[in-house]
N, C-alpha and C. Protein backbone atom coordinates (compact mmCIF):
# COMPACT_ATOMS: atom_id res chain seq x y z
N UNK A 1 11.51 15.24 -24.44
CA UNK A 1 11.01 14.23 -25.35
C UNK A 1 11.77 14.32 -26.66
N UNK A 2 11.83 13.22 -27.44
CA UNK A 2 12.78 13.30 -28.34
C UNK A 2 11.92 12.59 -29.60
N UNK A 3 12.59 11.66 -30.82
CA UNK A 3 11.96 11.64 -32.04
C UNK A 3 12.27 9.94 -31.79
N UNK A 4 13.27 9.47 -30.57
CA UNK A 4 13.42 8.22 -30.40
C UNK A 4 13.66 7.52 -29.91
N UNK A 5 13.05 6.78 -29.39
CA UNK A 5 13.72 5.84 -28.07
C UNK A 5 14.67 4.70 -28.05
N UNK A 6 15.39 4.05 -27.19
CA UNK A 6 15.96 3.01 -27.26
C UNK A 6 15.55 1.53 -26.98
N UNK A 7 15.49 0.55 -27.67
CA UNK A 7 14.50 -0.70 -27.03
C UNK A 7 15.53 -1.77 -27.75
N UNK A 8 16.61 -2.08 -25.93
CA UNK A 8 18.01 -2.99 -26.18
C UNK A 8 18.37 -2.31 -27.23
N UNK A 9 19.11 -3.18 -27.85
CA UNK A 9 20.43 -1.98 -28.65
C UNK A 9 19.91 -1.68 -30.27
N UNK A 10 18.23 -1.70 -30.10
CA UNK A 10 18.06 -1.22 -31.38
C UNK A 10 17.04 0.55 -31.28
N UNK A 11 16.81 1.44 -32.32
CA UNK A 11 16.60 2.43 -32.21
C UNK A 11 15.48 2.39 -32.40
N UNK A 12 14.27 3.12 -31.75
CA UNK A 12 12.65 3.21 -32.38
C UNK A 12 12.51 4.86 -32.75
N UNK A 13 12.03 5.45 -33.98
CA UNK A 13 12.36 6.43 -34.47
C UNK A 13 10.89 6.79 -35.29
N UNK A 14 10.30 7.82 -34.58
CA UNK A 14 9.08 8.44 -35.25
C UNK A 14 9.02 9.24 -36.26
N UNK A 15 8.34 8.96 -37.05
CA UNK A 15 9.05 9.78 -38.76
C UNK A 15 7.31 10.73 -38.59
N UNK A 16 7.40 11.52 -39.42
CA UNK A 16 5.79 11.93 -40.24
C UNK A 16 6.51 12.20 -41.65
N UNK A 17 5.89 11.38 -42.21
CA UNK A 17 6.19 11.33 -43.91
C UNK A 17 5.19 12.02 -44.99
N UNK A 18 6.09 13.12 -45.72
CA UNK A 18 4.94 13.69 -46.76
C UNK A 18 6.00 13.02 -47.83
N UNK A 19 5.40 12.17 -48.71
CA UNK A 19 4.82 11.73 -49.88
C UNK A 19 4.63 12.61 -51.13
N UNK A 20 5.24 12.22 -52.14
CA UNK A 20 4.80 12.64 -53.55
C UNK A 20 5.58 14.29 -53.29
N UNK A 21 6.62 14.79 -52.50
CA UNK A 21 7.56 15.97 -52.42
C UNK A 21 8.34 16.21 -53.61
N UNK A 22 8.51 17.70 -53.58
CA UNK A 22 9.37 18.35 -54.60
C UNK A 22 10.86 17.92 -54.59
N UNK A 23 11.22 17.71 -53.42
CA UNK A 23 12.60 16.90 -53.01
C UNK A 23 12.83 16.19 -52.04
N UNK A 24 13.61 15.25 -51.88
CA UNK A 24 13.75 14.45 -50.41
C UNK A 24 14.75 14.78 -49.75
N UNK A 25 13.72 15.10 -48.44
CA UNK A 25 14.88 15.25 -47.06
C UNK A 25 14.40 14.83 -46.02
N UNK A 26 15.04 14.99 -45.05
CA UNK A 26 15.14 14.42 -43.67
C UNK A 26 15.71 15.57 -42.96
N UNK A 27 14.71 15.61 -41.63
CA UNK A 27 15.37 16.24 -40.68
C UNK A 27 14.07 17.08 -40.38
N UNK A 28 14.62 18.08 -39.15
CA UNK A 28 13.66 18.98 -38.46
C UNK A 28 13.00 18.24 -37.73
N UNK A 29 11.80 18.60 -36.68
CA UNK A 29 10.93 18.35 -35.32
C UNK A 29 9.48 19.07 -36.14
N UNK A 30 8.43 18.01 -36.10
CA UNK A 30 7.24 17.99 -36.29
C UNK A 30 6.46 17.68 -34.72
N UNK A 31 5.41 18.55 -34.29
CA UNK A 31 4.97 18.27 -32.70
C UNK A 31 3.35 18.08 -33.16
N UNK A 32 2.72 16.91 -32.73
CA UNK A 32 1.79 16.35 -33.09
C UNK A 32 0.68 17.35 -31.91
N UNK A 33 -0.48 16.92 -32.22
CA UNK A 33 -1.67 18.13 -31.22
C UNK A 33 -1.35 17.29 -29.72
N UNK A 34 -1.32 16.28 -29.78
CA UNK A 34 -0.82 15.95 -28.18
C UNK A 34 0.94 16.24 -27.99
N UNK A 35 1.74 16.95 -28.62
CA UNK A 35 3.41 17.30 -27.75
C UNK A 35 4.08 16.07 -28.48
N UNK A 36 3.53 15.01 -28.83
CA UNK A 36 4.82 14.18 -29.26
C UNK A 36 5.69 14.64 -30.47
N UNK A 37 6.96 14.56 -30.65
CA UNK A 37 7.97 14.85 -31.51
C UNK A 37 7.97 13.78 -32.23
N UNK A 38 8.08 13.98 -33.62
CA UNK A 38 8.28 13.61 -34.87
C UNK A 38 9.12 13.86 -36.02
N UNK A 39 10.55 13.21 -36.02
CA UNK A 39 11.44 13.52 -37.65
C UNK A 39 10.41 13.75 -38.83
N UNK A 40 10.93 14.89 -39.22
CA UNK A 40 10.38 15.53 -40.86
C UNK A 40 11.01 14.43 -41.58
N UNK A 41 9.99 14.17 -42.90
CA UNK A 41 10.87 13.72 -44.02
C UNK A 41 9.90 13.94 -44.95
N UNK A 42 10.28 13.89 -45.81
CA UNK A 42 9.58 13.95 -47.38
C UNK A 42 10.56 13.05 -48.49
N UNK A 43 9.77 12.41 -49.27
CA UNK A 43 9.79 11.35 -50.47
C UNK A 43 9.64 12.16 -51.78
N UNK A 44 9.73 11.75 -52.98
CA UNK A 44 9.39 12.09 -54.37
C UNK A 44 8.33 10.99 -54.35
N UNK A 45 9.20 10.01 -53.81
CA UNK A 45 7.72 8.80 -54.25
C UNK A 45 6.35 8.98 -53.82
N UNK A 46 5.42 8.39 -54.28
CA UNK A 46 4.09 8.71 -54.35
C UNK A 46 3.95 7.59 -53.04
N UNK A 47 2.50 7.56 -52.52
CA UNK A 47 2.05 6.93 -51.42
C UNK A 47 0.98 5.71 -51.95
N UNK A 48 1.82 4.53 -52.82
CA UNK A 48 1.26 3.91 -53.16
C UNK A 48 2.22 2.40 -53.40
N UNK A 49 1.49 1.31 -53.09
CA UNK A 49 1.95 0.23 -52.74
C UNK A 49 3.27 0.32 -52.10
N UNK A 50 3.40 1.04 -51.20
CA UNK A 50 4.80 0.74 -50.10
C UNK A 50 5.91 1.50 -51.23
N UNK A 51 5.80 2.25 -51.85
CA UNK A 51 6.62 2.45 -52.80
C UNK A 51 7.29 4.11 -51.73
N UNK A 52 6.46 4.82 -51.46
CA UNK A 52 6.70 5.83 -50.13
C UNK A 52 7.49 5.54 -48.85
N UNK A 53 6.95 4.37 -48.36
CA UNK A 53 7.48 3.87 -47.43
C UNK A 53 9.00 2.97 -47.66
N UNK A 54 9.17 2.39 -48.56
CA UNK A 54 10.39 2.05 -49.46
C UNK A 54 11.65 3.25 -49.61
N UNK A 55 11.18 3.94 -50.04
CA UNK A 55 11.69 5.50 -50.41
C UNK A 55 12.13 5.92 -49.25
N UNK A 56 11.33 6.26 -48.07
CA UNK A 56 11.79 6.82 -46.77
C UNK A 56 12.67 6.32 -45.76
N UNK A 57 12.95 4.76 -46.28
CA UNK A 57 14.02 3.81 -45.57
C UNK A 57 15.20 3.91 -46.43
N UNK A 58 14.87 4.06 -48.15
CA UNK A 58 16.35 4.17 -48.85
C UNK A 58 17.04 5.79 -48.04
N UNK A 59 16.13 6.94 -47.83
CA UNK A 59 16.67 7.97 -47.39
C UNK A 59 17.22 7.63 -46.16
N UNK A 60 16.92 7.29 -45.47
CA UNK A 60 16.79 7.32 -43.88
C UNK A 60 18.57 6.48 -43.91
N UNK A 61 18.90 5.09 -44.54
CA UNK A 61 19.78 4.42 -44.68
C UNK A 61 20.77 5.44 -45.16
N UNK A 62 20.34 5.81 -46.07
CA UNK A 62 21.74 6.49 -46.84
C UNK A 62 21.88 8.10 -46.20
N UNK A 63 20.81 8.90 -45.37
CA UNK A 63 21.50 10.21 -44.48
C UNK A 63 21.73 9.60 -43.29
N UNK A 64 21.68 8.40 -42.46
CA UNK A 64 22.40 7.81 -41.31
C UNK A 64 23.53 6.61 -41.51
N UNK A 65 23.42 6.58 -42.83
CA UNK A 65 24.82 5.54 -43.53
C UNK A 65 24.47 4.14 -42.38
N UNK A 66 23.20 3.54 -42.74
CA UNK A 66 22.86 2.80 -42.12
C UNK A 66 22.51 1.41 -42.87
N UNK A 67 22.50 0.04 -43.30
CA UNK A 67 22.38 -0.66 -43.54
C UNK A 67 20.25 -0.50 -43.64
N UNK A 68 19.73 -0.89 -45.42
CA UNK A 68 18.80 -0.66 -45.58
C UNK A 68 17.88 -1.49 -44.94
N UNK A 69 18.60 -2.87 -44.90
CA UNK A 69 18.27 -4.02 -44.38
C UNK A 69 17.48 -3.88 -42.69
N UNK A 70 18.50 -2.96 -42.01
CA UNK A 70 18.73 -2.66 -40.44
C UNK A 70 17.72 -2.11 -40.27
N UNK A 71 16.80 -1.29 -41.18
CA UNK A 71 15.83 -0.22 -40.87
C UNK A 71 14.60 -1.08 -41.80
N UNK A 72 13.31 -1.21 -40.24
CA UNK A 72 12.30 -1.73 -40.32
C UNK A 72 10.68 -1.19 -39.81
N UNK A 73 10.00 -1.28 -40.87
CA UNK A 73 8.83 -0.53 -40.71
C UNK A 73 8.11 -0.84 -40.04
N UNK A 74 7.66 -0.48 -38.67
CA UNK A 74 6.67 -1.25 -37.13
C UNK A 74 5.47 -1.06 -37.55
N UNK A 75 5.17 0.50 -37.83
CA UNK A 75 4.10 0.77 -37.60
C UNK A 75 3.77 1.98 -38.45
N UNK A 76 2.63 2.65 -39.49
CA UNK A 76 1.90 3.46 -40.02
C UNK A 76 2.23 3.20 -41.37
N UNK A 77 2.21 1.63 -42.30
CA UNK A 77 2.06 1.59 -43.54
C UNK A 77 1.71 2.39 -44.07
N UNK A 78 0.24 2.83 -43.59
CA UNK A 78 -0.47 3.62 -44.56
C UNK A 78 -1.10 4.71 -43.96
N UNK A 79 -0.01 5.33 -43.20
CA UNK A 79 -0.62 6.83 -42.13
C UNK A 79 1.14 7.32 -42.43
N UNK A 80 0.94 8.85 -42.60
CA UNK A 80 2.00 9.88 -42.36
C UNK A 80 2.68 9.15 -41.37
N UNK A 81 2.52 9.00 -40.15
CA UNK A 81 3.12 8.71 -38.97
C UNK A 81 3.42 7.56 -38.81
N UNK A 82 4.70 7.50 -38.67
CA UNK A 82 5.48 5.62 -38.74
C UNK A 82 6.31 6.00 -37.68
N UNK A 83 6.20 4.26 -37.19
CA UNK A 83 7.36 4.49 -36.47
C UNK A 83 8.77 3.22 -36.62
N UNK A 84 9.62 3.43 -37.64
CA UNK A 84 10.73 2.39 -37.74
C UNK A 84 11.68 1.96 -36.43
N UNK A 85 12.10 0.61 -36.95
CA UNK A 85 13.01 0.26 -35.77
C UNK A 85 14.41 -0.03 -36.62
N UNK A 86 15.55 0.86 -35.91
CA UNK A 86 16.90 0.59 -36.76
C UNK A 86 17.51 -0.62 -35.77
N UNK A 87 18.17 -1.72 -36.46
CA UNK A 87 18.50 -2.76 -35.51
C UNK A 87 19.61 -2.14 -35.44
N UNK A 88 20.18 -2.32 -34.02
CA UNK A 88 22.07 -1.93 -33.61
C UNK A 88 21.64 -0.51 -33.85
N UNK A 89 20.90 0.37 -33.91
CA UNK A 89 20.60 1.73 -34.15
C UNK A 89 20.93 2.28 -32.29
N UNK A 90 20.76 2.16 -31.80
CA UNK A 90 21.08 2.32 -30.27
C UNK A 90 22.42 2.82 -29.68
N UNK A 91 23.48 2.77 -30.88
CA UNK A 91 24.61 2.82 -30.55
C UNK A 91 25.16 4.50 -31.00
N UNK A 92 26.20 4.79 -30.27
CA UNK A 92 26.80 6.18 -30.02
C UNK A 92 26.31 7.12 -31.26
N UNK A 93 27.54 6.36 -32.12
CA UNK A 93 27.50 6.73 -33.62
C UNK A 93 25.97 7.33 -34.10
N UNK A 94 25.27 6.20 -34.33
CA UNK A 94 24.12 6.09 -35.42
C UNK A 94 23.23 7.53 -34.10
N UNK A 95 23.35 7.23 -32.82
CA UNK A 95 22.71 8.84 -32.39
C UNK A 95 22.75 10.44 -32.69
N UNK A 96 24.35 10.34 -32.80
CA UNK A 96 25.20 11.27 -33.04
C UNK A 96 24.42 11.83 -34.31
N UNK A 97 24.76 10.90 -35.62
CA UNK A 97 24.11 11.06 -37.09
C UNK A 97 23.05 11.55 -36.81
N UNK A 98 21.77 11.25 -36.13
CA UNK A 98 20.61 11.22 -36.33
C UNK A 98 20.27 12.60 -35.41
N UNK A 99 20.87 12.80 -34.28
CA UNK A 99 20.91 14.37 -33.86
C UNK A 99 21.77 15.23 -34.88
N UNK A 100 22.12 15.12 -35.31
CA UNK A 100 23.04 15.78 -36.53
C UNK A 100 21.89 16.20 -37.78
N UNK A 101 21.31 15.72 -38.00
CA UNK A 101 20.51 15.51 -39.24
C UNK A 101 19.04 16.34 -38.63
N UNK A 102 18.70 16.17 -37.48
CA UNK A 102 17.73 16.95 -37.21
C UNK A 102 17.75 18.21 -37.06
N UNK A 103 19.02 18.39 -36.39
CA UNK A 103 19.31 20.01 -36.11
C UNK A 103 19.57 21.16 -37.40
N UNK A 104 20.39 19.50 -38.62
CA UNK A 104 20.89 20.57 -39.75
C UNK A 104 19.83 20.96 -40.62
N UNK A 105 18.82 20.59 -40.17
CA UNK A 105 17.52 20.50 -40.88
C UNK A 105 16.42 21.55 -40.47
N UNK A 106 16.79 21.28 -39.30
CA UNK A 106 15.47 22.70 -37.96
C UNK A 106 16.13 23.75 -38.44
N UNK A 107 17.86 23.95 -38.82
CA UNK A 107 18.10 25.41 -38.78
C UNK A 107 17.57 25.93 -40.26
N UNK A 108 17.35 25.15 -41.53
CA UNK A 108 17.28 25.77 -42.41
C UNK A 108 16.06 26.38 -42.50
């Protein structure tokens, strides 16, 4: 099991977001009480009017050098647990990045 699936050539990508953090990052494996896998991330921004959720797509764009536009919020406005869809995210590259970013993240 992984942090994302493919649906046609765009990416679906399970985040758990802490909010209002000492610094922002991305990366590492969060395992929910039922086994599902979840990308770490943390914001500075606070969890208020989408301003969190805003924040976690400027990161997400700029550590997968991804168009901010491309990356869209499906599901958990207002729950830790979201799940974005990167359009054209499906492709070699943007996987590569995004296994890249998890691992450099689990090891620290």
């Amino acid at each position: 099991m992984t942090v994302w699936s493919c649906d046609g050539d765009d990416l679906l990508l399970r985040v758990r977001l802490t909010p209002g953090a000492a610094r922002e990052e991305a990366g590492g494996i969060w395992a929910d009480e039922k086994g599902a896998l979840w990308l770490r991330a943390r914001v500075r921004a606070v969890a208020e009017k989408g301003k969190a959720n805003a924040a976690l797509i400027a990161l997400l764009a700029k550590r997968l050098d991804w168009p901010k536009s491309a990356i869209l919020l499906e599901s958990g406005d207002s729950n830790r647990l979201k799940r974005l869809r990167m359009k054209g995210g499906g492709e070699a590259d943007a996987l590569q990045r995004l296994c890249a970013m998890i691992e450099e993240q689990g090891r620290a």
